[in-house]
Each structure stands twice: as C-alpha cells, then as structure tokens.
PDB file of N, CA and C in Angstrom:
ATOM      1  N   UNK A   1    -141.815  87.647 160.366  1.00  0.00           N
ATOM      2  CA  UNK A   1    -140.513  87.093 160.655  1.00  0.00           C
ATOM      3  C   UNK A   1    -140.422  85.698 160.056  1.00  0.00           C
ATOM      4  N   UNK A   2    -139.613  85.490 159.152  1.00  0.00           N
ATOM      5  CA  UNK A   2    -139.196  83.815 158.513  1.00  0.00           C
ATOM      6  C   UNK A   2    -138.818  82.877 159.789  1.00  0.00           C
ATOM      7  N   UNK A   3    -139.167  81.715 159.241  1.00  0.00           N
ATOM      8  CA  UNK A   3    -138.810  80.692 160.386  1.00  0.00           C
ATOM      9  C   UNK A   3    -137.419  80.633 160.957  1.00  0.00           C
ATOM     10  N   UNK A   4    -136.777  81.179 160.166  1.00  0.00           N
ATOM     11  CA  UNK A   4    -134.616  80.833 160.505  1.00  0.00           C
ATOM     12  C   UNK A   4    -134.793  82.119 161.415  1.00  0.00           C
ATOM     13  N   UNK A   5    -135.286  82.737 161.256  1.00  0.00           N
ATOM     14  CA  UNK A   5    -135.623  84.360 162.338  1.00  0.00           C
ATOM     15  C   UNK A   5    -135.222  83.905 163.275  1.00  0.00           C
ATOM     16  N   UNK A   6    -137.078  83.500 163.329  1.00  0.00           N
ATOM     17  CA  UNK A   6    -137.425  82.867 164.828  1.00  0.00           C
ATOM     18  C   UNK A   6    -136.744  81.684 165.298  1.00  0.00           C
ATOM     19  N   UNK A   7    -136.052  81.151 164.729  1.00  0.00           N
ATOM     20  CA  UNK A   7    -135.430  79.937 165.190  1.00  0.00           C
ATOM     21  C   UNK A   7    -133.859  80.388 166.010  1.00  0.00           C
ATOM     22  N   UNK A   8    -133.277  81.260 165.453  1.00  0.00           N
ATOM     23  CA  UNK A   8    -132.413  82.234 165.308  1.00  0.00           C
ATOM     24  C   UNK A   8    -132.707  83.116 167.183  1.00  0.00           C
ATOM     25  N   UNK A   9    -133.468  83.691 167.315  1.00  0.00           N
ATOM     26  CA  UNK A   9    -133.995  84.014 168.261  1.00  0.00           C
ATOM     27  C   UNK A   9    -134.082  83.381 169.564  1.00  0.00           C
ATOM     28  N   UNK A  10    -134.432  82.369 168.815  1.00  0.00           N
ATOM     29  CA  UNK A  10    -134.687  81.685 170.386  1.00  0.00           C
ATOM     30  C   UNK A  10    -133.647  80.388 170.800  1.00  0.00           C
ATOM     31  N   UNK A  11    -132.781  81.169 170.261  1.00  0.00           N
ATOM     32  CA  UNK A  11    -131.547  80.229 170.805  1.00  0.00           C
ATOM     33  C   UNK A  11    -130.815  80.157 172.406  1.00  0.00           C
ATOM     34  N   UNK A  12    -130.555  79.511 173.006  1.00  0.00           N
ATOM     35  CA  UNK A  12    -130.388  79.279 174.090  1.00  0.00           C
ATOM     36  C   UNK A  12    -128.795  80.279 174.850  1.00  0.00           C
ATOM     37  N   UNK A  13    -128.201  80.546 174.110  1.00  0.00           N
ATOM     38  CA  UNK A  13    -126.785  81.146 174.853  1.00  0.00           C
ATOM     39  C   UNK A  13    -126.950  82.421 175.733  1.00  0.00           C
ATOM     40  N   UNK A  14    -126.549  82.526 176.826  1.00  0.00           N
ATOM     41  CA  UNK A  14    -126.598  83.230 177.800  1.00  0.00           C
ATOM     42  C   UNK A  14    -126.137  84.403 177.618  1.00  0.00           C
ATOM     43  N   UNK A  15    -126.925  85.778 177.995  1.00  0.00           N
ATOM     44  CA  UNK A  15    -125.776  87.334 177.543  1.00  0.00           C
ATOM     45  C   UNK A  15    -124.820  87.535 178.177  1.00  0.00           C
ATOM     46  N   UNK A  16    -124.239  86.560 178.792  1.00  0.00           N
ATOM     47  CA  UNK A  16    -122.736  86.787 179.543  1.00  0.00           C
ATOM     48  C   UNK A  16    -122.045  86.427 178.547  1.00  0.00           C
ATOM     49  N   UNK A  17    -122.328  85.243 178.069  1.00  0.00           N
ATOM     50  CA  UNK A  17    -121.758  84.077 176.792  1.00  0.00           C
ATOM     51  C   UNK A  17    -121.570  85.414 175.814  1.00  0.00           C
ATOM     52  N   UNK A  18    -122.665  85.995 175.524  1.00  0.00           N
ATOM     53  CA  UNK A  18    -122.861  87.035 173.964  1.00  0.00           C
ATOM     54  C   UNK A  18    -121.558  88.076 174.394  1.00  0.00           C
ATOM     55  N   UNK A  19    -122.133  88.630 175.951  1.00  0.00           N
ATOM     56  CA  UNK A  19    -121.034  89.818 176.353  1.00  0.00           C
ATOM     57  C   UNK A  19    -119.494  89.044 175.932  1.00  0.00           C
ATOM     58  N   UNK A  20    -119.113  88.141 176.213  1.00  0.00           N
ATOM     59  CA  UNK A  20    -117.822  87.462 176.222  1.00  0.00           C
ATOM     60  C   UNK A  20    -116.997  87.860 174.423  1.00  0.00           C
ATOM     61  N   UNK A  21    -118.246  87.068 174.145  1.00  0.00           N
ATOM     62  CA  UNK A  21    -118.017  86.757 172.247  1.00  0.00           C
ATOM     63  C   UNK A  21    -117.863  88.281 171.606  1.00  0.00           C
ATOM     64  N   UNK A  22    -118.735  89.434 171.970  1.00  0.00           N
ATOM     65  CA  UNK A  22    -118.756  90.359 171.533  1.00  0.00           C
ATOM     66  C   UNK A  22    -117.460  90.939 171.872  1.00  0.00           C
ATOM     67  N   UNK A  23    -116.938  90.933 173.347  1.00  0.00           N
ATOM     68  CA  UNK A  23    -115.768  91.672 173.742  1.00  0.00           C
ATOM     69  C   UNK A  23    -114.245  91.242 173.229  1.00  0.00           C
ATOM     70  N   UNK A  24    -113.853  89.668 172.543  1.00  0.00           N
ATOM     71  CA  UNK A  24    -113.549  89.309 172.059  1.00  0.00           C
ATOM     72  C   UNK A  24    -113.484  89.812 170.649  1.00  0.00           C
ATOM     73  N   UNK A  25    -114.569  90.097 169.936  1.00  0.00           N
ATOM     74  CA  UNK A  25    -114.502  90.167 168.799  1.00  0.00           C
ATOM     75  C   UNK A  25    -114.318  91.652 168.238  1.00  0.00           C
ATOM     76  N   UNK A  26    -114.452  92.483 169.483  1.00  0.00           N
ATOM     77  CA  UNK A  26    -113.629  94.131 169.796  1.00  0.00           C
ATOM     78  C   UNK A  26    -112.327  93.807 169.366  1.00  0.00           C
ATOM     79  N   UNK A  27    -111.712  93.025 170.019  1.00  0.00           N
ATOM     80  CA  UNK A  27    -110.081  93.235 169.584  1.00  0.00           C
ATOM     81  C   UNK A  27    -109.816  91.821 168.478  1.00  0.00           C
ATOM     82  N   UNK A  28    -110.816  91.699 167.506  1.00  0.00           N
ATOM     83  CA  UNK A  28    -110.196  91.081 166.631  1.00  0.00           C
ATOM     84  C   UNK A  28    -109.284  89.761 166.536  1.00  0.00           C
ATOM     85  N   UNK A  29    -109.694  89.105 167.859  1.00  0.00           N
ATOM     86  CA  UNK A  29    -108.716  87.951 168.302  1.00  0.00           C
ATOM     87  C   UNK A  29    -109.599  86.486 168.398  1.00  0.00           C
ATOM     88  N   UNK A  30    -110.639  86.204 167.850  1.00  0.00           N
ATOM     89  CA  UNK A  30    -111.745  84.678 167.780  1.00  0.00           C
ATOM     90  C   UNK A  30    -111.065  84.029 166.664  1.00  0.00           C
ATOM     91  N   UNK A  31    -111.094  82.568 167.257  1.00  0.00           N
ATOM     92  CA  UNK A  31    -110.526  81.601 166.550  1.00  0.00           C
ATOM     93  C   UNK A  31    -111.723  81.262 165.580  1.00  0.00           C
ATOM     94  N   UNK A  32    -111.808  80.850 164.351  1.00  0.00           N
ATOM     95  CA  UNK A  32    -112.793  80.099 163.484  1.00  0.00           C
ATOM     96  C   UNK A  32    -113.286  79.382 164.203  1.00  0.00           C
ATOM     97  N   UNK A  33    -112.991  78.212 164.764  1.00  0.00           N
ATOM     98  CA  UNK A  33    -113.965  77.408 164.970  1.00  0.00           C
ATOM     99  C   UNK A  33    -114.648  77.889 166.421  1.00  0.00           C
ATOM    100  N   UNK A  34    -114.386  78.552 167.357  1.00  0.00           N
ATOM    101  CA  UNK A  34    -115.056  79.534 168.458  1.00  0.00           C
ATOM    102  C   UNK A  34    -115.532  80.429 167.671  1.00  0.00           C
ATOM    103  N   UNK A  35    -115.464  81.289 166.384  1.00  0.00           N
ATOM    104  CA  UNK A  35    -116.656  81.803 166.157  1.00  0.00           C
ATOM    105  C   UNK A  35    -117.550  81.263 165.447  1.00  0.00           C
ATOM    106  N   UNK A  36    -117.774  79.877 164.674  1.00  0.00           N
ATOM    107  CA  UNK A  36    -118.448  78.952 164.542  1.00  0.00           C
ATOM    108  C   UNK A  36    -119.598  78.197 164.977  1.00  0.00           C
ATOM    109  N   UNK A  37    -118.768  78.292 166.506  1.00  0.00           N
ATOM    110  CA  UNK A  37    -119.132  77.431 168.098  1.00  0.00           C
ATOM    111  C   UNK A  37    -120.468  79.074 168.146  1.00  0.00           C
ATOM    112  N   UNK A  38    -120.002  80.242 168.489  1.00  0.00           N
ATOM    113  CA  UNK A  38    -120.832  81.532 168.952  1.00  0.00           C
ATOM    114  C   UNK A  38    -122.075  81.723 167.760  1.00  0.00           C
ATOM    115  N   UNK A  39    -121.792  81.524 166.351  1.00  0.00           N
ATOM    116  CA  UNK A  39    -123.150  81.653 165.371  1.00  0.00           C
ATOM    117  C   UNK A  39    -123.628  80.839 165.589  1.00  0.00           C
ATOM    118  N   UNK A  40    -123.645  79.245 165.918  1.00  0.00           N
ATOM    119  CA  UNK A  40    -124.524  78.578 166.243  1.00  0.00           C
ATOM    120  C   UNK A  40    -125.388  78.567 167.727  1.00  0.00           C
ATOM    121  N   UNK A  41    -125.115  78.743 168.107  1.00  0.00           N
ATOM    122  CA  UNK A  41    -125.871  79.197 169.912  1.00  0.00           C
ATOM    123  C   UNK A  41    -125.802  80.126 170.545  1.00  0.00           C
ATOM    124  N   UNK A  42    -125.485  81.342 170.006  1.00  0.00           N
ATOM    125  CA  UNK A  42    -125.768  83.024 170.718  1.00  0.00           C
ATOM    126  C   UNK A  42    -126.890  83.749 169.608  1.00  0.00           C
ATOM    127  N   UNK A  43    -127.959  84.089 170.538  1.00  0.00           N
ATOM    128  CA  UNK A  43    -129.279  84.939 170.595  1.00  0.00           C
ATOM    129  C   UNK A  43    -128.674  86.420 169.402  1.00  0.00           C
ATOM    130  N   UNK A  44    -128.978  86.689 168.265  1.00  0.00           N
ATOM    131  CA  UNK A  44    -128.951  87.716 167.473  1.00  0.00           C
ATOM    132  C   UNK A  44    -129.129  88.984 168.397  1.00  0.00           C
ATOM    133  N   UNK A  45    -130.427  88.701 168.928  1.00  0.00           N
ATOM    134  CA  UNK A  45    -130.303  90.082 169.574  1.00  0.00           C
ATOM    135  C   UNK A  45    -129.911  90.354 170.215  1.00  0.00           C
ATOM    136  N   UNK A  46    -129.192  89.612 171.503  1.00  0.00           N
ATOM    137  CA  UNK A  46    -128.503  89.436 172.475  1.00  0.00           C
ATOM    138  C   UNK A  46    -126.960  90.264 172.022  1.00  0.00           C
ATOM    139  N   UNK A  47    -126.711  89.145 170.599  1.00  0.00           N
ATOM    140  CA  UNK A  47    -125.071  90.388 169.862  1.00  0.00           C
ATOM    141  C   UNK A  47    -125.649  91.605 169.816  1.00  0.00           C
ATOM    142  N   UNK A  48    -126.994  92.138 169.675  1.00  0.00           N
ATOM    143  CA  UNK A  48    -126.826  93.322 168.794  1.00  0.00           C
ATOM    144  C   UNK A  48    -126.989  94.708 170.380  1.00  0.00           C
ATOM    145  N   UNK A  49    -127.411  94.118 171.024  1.00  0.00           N
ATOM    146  CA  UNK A  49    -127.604  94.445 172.642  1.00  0.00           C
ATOM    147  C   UNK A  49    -126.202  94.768 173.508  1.00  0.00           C
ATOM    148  N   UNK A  50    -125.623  93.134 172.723  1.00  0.00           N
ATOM    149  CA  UNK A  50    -124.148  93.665 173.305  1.00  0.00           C
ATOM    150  C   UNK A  50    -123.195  94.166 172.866  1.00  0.00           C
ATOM    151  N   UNK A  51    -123.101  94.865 171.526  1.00  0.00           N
ATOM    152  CA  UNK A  51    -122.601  95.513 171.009  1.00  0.00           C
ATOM    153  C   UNK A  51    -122.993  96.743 171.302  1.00  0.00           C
ATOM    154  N   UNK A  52    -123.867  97.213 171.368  1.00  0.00           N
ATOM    155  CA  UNK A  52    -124.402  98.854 171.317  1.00  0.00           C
ATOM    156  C   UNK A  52    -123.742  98.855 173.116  1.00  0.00           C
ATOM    157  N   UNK A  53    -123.546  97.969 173.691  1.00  0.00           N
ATOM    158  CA  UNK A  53    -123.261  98.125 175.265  1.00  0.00           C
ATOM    159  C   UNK A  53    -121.535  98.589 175.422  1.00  0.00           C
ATOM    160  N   UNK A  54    -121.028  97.697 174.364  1.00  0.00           N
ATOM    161  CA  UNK A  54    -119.709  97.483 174.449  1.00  0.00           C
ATOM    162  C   UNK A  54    -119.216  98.814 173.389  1.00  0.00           C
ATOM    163  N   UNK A  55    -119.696  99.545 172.995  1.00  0.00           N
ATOM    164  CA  UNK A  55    -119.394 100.191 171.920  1.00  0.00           C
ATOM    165  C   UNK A  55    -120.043 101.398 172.744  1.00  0.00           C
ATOM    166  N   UNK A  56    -120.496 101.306 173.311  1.00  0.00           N
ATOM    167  CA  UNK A  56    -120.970 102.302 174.803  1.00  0.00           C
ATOM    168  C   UNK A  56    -119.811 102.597 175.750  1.00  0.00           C
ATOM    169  N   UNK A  57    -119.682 101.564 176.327  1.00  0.00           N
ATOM    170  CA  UNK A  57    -118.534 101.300 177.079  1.00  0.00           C
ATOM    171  C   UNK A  57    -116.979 102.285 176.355  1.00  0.00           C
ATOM    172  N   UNK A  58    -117.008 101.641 175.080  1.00  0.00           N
ATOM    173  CA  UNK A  58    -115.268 101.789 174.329  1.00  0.00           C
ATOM    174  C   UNK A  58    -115.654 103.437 174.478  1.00  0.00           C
ATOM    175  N   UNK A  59    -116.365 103.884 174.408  1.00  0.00           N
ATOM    176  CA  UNK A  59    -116.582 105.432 174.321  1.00  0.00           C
ATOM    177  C   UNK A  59    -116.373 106.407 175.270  1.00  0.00           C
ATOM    178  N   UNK A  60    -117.341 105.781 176.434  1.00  0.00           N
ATOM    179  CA  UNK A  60    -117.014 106.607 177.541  1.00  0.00           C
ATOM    180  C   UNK A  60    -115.529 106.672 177.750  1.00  0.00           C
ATOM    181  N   UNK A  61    -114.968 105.170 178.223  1.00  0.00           N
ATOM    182  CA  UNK A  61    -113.753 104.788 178.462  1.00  0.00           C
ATOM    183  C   UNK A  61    -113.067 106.101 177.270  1.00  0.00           C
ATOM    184  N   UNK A  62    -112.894 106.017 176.238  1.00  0.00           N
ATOM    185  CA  UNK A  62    -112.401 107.085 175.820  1.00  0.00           C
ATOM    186  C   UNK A  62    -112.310 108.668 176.357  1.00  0.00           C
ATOM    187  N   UNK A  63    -113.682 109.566 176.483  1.00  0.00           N
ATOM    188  CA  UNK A  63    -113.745 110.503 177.235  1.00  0.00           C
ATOM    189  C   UNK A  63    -113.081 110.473 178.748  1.00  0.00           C
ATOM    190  N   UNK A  64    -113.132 109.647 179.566  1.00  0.00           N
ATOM    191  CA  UNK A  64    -112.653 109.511 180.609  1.00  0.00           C
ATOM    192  C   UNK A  64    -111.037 109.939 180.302  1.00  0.00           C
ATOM    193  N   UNK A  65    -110.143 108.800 179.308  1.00  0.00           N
ATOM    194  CA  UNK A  65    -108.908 109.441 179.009  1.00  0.00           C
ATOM    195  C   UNK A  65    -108.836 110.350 179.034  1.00  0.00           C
ATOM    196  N   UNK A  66    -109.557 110.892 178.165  1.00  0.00           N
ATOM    197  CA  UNK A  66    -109.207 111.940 176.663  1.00  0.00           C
ATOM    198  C   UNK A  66    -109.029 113.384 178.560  1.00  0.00           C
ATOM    199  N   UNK A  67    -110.449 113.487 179.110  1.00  0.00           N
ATOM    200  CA  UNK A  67    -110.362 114.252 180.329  1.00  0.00           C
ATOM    201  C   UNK A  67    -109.347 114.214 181.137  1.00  0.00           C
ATOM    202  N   UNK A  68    -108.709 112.782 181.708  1.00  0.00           N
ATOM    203  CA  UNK A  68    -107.864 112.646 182.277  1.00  0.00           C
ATOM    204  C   UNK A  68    -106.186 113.361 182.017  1.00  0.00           C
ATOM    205  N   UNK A  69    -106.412 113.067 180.684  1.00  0.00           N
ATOM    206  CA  UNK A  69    -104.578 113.419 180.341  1.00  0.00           C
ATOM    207  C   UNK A  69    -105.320 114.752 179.775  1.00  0.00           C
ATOM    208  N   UNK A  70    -105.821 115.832 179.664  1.00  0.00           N
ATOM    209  CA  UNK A  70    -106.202 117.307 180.015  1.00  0.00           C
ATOM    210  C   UNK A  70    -106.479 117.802 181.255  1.00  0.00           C
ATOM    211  N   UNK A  71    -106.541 116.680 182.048  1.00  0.00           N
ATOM    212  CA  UNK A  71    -106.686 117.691 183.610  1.00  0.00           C
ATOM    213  C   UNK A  71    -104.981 117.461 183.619  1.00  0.00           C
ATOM    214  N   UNK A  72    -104.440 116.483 183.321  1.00  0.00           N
ATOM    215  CA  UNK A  72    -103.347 115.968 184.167  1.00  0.00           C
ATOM    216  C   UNK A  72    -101.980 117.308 183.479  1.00  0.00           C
ATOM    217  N   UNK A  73    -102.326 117.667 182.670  1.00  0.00           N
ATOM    218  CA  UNK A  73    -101.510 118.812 182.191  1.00  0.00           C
ATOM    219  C   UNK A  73    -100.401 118.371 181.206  1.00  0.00           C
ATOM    220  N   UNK A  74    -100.640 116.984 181.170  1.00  0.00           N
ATOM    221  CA  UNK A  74     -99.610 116.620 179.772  1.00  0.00           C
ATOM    222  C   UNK A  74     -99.566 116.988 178.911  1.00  0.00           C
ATOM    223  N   UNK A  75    -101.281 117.215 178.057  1.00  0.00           N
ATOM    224  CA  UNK A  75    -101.329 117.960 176.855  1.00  0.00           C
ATOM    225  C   UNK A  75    -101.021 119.391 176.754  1.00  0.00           C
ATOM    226  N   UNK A  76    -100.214 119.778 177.198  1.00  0.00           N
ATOM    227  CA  UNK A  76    -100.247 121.038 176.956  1.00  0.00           C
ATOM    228  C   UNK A  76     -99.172 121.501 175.558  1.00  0.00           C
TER     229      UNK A  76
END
C-alpha cells in the first residue's frame, strides 16, 4: 500500500459523516465545496462500505414497491 493509501485510510471522519455524504451523493445534489470538505476527511473505505449499504438499501426499497403495487392490484 503507497503512503497516500495509508494516509487516505486513516482519516478521521465518522461512518455516519460517510453514510450522510454517500446518501447525498445518491441523488446527485453536493455542493463543490462540501464535496471538497468530504474528499478531504472521509475514510475511502468507509465510502466504499457505504455505498454497497446504500445501494443495498435503493434495492430492496425497490422490491418492496415493485411487491406492493402487485399485491395492491393496480398493475393489472
């Protein structure tokens, strides 16, 4: 691992902080300088953790619909 890795790594921002930035950046709405503010002090792996979570999440949440309006008899 190169030093910017590890330096990279062991950055201090909290995975609530990462969860926040990531869920934000789902709908395409971070200002430049807040995503500026998030590459400098959120944990790499922490994004990549909270992405596979949130991209977890957008999914189920989908099936749940998708079931819902087929029980509910709309699609018919």
């Amino acid at each position: 691992m190169s030093s910017s890795l590890k330096d990279a790594a062991q950055r201090k921002g909290s995975f609530l902080q990462t969860m926040k930035a990531v869920g934000w950046s789902f709908f395409g709405v971070r200002k430049s300088a807040e995503y500026e503010k998030d590459v400098s002090r959120l944990n790499p792996v922490h994004v990549v953790i909270a992405g596979v979570i949130g991209a977890a999440l957008f999914i189920i949440v989908l099936v749940l619909l998708v079931n819902w309006v087929l029980a509910s008899g709309v699609a018919r």
